[in-house]
ModelCIF file with pLDDT and N, C-alpha, C, O atoms, coordinates in Angstrom:
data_MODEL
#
_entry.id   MODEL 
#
_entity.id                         1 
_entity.type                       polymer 
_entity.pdbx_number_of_molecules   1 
#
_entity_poly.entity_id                      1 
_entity_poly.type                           'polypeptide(L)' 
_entity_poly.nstd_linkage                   no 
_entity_poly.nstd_monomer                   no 
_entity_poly.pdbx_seq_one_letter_code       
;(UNK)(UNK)(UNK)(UNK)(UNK)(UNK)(UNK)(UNK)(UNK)(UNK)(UNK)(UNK)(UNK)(UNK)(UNK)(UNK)
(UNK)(UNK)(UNK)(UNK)(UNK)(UNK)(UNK)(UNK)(UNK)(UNK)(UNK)(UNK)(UNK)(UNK)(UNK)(UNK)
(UNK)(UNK)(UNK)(UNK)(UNK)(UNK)(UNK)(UNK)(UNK)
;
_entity_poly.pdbx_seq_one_letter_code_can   XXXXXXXXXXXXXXXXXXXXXXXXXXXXXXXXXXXXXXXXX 
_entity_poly.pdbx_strand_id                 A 
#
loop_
_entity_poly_seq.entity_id 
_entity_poly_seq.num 
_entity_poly_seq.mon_id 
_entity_poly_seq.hetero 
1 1  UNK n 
1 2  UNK n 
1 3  UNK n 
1 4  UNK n 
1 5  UNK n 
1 6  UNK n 
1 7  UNK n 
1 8  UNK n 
1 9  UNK n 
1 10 UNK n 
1 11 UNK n 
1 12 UNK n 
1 13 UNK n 
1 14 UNK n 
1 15 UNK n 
1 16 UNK n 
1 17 UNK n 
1 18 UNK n 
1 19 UNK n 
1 20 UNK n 
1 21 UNK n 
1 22 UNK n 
1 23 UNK n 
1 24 UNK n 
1 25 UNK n 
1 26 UNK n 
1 27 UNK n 
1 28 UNK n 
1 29 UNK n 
1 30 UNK n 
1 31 UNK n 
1 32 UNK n 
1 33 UNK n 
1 34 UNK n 
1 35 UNK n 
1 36 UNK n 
1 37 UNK n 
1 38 UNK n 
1 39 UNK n 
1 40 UNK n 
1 41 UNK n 
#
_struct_asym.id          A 
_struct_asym.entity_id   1 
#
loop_
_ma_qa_metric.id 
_ma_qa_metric.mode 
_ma_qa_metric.name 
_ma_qa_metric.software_group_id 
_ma_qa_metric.type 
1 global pLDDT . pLDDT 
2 local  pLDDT . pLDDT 
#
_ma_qa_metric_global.metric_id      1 
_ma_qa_metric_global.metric_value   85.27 
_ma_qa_metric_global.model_id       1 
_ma_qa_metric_global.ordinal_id     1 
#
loop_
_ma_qa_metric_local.label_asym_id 
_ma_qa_metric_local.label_comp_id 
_ma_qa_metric_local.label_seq_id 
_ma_qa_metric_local.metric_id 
_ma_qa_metric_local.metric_value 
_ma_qa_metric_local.model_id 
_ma_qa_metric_local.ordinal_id 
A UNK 1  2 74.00 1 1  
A UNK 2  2 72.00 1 2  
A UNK 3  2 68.00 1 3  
A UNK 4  2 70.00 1 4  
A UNK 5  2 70.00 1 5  
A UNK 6  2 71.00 1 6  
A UNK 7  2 69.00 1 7  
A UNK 8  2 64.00 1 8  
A UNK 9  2 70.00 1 9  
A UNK 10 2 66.00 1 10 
A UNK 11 2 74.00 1 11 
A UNK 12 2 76.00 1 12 
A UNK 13 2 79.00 1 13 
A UNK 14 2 84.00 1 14 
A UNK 15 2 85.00 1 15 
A UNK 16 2 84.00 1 16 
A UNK 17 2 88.00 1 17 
A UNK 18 2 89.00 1 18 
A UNK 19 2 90.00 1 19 
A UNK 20 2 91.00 1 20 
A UNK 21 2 91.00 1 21 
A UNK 22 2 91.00 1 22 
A UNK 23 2 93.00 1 23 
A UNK 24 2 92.00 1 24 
A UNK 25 2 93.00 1 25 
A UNK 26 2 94.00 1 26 
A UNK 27 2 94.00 1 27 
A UNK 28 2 93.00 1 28 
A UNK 29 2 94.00 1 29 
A UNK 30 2 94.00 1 30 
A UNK 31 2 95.00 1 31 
A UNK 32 2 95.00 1 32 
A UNK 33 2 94.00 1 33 
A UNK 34 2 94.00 1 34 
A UNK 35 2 94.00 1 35 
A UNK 36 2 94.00 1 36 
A UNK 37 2 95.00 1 37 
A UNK 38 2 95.00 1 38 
A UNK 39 2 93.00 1 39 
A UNK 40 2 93.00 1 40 
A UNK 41 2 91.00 1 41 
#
loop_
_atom_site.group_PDB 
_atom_site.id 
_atom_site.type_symbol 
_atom_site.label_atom_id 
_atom_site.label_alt_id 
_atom_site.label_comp_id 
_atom_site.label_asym_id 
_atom_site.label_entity_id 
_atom_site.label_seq_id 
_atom_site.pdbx_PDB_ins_code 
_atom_site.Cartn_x 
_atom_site.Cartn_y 
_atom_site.Cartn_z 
_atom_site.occupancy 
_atom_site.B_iso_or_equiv 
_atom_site.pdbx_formal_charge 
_atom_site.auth_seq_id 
_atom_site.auth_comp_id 
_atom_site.auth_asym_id 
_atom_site.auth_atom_id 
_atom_site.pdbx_PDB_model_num 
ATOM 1   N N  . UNK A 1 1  ? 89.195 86.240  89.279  1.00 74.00 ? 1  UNK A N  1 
ATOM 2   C CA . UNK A 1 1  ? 88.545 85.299  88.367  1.00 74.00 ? 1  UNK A CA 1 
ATOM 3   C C  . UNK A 1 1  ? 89.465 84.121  88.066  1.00 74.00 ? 1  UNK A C  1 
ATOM 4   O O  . UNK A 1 1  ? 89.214 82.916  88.079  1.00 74.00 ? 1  UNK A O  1 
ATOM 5   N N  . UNK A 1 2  ? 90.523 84.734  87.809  1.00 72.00 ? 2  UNK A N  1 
ATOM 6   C CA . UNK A 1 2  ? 92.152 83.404  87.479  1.00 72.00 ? 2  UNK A CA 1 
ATOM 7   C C  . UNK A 1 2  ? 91.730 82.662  88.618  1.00 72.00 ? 2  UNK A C  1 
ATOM 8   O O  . UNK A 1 2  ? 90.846 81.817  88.483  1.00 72.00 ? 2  UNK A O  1 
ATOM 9   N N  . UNK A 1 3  ? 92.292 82.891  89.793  1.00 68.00 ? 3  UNK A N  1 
ATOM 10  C CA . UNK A 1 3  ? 91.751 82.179  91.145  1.00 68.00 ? 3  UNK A CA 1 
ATOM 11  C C  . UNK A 1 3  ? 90.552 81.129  91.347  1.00 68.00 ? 3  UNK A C  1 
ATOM 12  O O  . UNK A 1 3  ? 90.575 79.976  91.776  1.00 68.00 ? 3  UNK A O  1 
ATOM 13  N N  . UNK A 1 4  ? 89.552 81.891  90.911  1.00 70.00 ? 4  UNK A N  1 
ATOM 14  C CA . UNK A 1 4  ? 88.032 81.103  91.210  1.00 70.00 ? 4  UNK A CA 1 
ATOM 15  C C  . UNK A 1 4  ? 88.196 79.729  90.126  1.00 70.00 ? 4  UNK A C  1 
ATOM 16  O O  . UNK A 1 4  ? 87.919 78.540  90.283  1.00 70.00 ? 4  UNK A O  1 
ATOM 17  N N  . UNK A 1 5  ? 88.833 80.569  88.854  1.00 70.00 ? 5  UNK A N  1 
ATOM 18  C CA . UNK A 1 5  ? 88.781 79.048  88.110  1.00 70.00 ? 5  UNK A CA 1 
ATOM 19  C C  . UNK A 1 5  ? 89.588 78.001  88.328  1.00 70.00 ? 5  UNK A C  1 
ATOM 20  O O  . UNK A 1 5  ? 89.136 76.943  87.891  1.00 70.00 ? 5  UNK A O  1 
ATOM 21  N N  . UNK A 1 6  ? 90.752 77.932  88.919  1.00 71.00 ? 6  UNK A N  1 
ATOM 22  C CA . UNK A 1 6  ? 91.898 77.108  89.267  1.00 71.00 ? 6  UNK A CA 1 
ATOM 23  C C  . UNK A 1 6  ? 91.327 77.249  90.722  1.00 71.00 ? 6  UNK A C  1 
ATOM 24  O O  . UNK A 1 6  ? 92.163 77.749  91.474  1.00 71.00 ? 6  UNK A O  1 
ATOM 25  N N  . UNK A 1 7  ? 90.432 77.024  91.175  1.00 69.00 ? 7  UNK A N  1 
ATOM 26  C CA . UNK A 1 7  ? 89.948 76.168  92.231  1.00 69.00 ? 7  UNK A CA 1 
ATOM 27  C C  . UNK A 1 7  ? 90.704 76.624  93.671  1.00 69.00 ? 7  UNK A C  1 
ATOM 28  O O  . UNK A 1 7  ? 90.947 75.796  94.549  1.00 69.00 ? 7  UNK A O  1 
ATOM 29  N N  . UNK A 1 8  ? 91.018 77.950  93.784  1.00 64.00 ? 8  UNK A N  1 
ATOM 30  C CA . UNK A 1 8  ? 91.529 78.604  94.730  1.00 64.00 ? 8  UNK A CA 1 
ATOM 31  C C  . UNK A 1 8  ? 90.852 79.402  96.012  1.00 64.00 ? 8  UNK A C  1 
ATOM 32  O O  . UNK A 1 8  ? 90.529 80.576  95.830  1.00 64.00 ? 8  UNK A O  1 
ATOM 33  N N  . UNK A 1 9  ? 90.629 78.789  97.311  1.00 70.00 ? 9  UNK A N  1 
ATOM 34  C CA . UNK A 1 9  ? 89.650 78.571  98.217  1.00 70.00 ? 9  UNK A CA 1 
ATOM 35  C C  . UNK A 1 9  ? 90.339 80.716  98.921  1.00 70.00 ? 9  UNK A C  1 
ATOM 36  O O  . UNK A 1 9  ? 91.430 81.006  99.412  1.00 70.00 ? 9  UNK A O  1 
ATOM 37  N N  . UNK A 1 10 ? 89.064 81.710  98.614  1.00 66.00 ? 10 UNK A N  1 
ATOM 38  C CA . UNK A 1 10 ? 89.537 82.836  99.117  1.00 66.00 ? 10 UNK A CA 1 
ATOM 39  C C  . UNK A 1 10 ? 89.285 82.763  100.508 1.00 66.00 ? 10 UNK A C  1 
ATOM 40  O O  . UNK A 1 10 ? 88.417 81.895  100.600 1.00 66.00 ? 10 UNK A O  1 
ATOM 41  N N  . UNK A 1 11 ? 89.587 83.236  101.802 1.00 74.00 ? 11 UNK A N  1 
ATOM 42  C CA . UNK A 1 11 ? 89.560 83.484  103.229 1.00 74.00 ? 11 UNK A CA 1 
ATOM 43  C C  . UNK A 1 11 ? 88.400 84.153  103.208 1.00 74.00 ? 11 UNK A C  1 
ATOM 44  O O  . UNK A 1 11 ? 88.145 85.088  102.448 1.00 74.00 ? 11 UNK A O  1 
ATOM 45  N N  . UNK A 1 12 ? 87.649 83.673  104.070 1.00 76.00 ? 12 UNK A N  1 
ATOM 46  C CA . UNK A 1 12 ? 86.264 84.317  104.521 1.00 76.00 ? 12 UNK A CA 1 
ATOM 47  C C  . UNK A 1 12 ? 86.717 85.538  105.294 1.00 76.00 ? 12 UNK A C  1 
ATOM 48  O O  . UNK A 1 12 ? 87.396 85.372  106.307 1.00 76.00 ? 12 UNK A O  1 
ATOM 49  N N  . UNK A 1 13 ? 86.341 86.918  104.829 1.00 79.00 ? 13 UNK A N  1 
ATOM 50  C CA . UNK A 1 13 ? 86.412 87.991  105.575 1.00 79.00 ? 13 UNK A CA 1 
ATOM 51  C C  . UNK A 1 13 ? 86.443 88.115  107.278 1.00 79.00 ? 13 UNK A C  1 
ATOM 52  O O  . UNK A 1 13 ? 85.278 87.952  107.639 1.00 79.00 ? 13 UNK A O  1 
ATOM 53  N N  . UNK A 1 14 ? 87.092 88.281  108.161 1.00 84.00 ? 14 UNK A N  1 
ATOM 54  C CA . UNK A 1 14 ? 87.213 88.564  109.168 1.00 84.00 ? 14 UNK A CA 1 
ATOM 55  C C  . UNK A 1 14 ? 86.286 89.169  109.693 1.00 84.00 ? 14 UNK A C  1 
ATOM 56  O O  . UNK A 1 14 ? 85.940 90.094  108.958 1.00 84.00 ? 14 UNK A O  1 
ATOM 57  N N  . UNK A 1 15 ? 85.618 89.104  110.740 1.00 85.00 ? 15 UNK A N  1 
ATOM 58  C CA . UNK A 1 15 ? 84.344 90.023  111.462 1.00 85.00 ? 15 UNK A CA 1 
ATOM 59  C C  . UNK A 1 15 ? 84.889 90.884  112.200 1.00 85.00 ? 15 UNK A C  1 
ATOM 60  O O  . UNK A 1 15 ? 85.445 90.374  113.173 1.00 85.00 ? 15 UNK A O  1 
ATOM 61  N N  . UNK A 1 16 ? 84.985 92.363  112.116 1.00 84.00 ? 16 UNK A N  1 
ATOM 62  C CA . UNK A 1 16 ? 85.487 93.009  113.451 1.00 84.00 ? 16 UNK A CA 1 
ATOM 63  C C  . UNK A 1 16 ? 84.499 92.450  114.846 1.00 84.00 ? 16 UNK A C  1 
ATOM 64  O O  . UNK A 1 16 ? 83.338 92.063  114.976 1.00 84.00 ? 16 UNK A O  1 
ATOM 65  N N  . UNK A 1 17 ? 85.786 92.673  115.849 1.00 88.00 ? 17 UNK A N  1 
ATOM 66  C CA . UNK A 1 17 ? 85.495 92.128  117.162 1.00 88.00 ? 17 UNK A CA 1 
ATOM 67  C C  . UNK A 1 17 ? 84.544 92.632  117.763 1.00 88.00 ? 17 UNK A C  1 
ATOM 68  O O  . UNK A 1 17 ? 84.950 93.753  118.066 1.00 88.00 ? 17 UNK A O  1 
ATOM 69  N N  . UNK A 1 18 ? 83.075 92.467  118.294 1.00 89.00 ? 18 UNK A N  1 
ATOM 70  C CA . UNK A 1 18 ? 82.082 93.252  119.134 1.00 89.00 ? 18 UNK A CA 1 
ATOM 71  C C  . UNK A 1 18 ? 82.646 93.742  120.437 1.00 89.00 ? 18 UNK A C  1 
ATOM 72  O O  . UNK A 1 18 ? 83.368 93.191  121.267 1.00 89.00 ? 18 UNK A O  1 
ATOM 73  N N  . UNK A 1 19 ? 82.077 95.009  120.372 1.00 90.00 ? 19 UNK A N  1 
ATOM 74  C CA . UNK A 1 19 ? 82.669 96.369  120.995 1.00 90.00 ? 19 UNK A CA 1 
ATOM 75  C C  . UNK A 1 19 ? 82.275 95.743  122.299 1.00 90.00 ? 19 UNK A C  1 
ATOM 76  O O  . UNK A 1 19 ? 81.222 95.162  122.562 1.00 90.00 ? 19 UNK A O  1 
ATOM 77  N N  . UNK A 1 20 ? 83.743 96.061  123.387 1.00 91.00 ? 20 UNK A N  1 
ATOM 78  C CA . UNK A 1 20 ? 82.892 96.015  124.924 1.00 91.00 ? 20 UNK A CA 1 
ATOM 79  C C  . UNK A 1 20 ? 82.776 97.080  125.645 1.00 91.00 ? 20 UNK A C  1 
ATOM 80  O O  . UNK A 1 20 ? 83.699 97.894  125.613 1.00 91.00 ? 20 UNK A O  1 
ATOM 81  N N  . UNK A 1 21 ? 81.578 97.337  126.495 1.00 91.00 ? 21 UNK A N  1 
ATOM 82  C CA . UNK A 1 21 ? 81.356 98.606  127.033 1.00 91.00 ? 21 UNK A CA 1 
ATOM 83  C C  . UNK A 1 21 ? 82.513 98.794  128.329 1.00 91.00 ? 21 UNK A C  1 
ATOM 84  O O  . UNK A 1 21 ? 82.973 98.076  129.217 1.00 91.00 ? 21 UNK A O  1 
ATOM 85  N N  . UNK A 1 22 ? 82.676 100.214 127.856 1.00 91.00 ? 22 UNK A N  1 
ATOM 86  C CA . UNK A 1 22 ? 83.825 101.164 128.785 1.00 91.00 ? 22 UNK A CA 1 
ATOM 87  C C  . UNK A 1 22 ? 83.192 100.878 130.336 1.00 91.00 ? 22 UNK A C  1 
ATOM 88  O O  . UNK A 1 22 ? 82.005 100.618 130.535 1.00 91.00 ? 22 UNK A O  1 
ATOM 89  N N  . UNK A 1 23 ? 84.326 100.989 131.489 1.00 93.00 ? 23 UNK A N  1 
ATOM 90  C CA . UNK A 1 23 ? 83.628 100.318 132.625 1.00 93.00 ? 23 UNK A CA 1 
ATOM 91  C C  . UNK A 1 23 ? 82.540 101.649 133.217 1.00 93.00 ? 23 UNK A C  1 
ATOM 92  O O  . UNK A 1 23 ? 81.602 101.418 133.980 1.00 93.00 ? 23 UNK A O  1 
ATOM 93  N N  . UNK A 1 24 ? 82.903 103.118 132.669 1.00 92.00 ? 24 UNK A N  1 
ATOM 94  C CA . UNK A 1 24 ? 82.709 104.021 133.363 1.00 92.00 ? 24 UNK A CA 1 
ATOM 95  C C  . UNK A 1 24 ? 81.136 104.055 132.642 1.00 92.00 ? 24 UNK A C  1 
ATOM 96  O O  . UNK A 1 24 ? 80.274 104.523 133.385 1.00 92.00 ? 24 UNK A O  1 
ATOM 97  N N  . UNK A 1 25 ? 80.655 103.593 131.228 1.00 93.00 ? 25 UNK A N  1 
ATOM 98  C CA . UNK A 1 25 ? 79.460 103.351 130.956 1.00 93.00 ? 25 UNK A CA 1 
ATOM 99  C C  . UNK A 1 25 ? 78.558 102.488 131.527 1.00 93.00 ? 25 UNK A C  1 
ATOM 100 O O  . UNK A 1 25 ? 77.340 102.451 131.355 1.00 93.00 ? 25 UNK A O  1 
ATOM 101 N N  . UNK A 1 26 ? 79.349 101.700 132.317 1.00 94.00 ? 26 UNK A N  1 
ATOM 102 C CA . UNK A 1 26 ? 78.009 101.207 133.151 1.00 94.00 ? 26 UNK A CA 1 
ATOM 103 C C  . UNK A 1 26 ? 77.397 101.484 134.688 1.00 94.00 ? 26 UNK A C  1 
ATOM 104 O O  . UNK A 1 26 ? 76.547 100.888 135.348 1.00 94.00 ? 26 UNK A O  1 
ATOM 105 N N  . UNK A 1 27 ? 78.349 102.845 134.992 1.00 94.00 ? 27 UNK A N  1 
ATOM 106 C CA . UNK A 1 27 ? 77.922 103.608 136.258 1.00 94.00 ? 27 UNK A CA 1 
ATOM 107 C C  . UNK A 1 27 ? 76.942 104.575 135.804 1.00 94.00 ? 27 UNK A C  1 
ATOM 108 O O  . UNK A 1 27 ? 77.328 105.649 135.345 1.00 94.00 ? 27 UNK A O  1 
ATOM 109 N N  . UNK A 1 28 ? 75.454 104.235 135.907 1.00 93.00 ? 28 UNK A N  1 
ATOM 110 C CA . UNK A 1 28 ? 74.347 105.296 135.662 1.00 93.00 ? 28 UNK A CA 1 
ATOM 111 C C  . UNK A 1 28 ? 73.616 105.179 136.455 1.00 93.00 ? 28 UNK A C  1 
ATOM 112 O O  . UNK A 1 28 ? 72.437 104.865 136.292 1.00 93.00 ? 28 UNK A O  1 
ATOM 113 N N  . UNK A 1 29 ? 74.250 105.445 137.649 1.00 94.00 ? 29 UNK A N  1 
ATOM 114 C CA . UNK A 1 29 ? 73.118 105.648 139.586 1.00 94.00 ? 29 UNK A CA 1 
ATOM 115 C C  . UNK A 1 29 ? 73.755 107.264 139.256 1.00 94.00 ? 29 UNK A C  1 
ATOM 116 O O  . UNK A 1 29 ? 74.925 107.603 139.079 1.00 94.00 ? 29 UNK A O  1 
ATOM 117 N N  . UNK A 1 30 ? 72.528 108.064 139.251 1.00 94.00 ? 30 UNK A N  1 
ATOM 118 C CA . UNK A 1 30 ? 72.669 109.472 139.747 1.00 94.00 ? 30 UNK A CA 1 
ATOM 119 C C  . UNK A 1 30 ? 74.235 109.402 141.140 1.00 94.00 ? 30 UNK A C  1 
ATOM 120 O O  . UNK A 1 30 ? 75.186 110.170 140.993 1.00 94.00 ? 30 UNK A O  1 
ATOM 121 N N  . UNK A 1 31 ? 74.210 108.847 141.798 1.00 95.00 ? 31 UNK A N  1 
ATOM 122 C CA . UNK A 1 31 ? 74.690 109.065 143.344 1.00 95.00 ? 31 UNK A CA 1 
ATOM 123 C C  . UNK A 1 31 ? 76.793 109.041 141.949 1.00 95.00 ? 31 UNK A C  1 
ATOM 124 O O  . UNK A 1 31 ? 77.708 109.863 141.887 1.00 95.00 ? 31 UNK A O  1 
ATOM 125 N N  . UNK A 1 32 ? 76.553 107.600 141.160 1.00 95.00 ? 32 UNK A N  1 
ATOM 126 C CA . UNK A 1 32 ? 77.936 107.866 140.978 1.00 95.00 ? 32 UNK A CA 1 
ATOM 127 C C  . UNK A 1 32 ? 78.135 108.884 139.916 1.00 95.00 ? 32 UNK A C  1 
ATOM 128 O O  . UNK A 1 32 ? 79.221 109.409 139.673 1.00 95.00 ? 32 UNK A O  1 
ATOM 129 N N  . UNK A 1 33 ? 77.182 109.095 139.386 1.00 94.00 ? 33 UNK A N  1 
ATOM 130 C CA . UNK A 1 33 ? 77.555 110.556 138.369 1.00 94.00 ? 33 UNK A CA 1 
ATOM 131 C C  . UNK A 1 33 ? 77.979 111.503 139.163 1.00 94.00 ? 33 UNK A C  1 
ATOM 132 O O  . UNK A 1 33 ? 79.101 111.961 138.946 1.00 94.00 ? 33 UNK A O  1 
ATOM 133 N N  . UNK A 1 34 ? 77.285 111.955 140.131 1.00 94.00 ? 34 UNK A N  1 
ATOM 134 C CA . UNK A 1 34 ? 77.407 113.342 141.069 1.00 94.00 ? 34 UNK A CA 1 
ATOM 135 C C  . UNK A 1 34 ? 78.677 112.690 141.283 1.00 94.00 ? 34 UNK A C  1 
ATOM 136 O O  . UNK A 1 34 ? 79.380 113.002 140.321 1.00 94.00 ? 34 UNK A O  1 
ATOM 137 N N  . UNK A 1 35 ? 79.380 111.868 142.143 1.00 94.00 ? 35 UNK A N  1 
ATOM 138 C CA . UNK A 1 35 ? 80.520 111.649 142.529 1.00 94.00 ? 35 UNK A CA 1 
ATOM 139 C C  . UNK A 1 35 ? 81.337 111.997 141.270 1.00 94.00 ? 35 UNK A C  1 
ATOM 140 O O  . UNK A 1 35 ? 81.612 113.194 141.351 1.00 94.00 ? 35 UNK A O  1 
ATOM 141 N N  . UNK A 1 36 ? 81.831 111.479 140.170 1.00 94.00 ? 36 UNK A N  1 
ATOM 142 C CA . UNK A 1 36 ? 82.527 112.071 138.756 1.00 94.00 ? 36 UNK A CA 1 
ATOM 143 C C  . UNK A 1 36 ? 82.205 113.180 138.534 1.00 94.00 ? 36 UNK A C  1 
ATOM 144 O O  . UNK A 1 36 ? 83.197 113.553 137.908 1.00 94.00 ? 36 UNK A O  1 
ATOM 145 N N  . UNK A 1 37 ? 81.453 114.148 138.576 1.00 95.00 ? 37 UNK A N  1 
ATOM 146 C CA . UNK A 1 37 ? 81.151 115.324 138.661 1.00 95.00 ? 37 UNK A CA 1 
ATOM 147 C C  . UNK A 1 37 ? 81.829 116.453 139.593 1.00 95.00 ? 37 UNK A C  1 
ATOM 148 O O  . UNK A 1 37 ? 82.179 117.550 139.157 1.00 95.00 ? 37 UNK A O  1 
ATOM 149 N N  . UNK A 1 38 ? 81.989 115.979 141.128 1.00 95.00 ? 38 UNK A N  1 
ATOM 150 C CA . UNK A 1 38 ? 82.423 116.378 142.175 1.00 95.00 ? 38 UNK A CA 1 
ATOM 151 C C  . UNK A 1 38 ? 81.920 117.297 142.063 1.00 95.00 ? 38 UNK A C  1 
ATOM 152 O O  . UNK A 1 38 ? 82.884 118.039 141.876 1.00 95.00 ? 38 UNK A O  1 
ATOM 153 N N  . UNK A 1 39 ? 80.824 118.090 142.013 1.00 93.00 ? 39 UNK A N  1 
ATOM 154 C CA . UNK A 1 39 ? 80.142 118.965 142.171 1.00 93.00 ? 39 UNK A CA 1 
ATOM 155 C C  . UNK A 1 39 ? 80.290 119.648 143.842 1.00 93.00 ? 39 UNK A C  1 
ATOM 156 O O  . UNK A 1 39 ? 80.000 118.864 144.746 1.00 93.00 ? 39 UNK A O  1 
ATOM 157 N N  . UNK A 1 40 ? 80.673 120.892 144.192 1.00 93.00 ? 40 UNK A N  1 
ATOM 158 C CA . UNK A 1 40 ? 80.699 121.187 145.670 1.00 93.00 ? 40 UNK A CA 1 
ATOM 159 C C  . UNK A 1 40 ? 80.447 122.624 145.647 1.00 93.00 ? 40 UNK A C  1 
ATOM 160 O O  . UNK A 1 40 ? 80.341 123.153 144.541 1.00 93.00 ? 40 UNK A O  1 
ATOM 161 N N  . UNK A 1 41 ? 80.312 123.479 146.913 1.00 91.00 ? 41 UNK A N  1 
ATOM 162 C CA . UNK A 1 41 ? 79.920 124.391 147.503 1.00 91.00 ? 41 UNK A CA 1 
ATOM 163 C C  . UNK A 1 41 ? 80.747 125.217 146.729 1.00 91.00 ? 41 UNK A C  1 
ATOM 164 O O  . UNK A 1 41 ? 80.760 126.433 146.922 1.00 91.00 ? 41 UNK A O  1 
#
């Protein structure tokens, strides 16, 4: 309140940074799942 009245400019809150997708989230072809999977005999 001291602040606001003596004309003291507060910092606009910071935005956290938008999230970027993990590279392995954007492999969704069945063919590369089975491959990360290694699924075998």
């Amino acid at each position: 309140e001291q602040e606001a009245a003596a004309g003291v400019e507060q910092p606009a809150p910071a935005l956290p940074p938008e999230p970027v997708m993990p590279d392995y989230l954007t492999r969704t072809a069945p063919q590369e799942v089975a491959a990360e999977l290694a699924i075998s005999a």
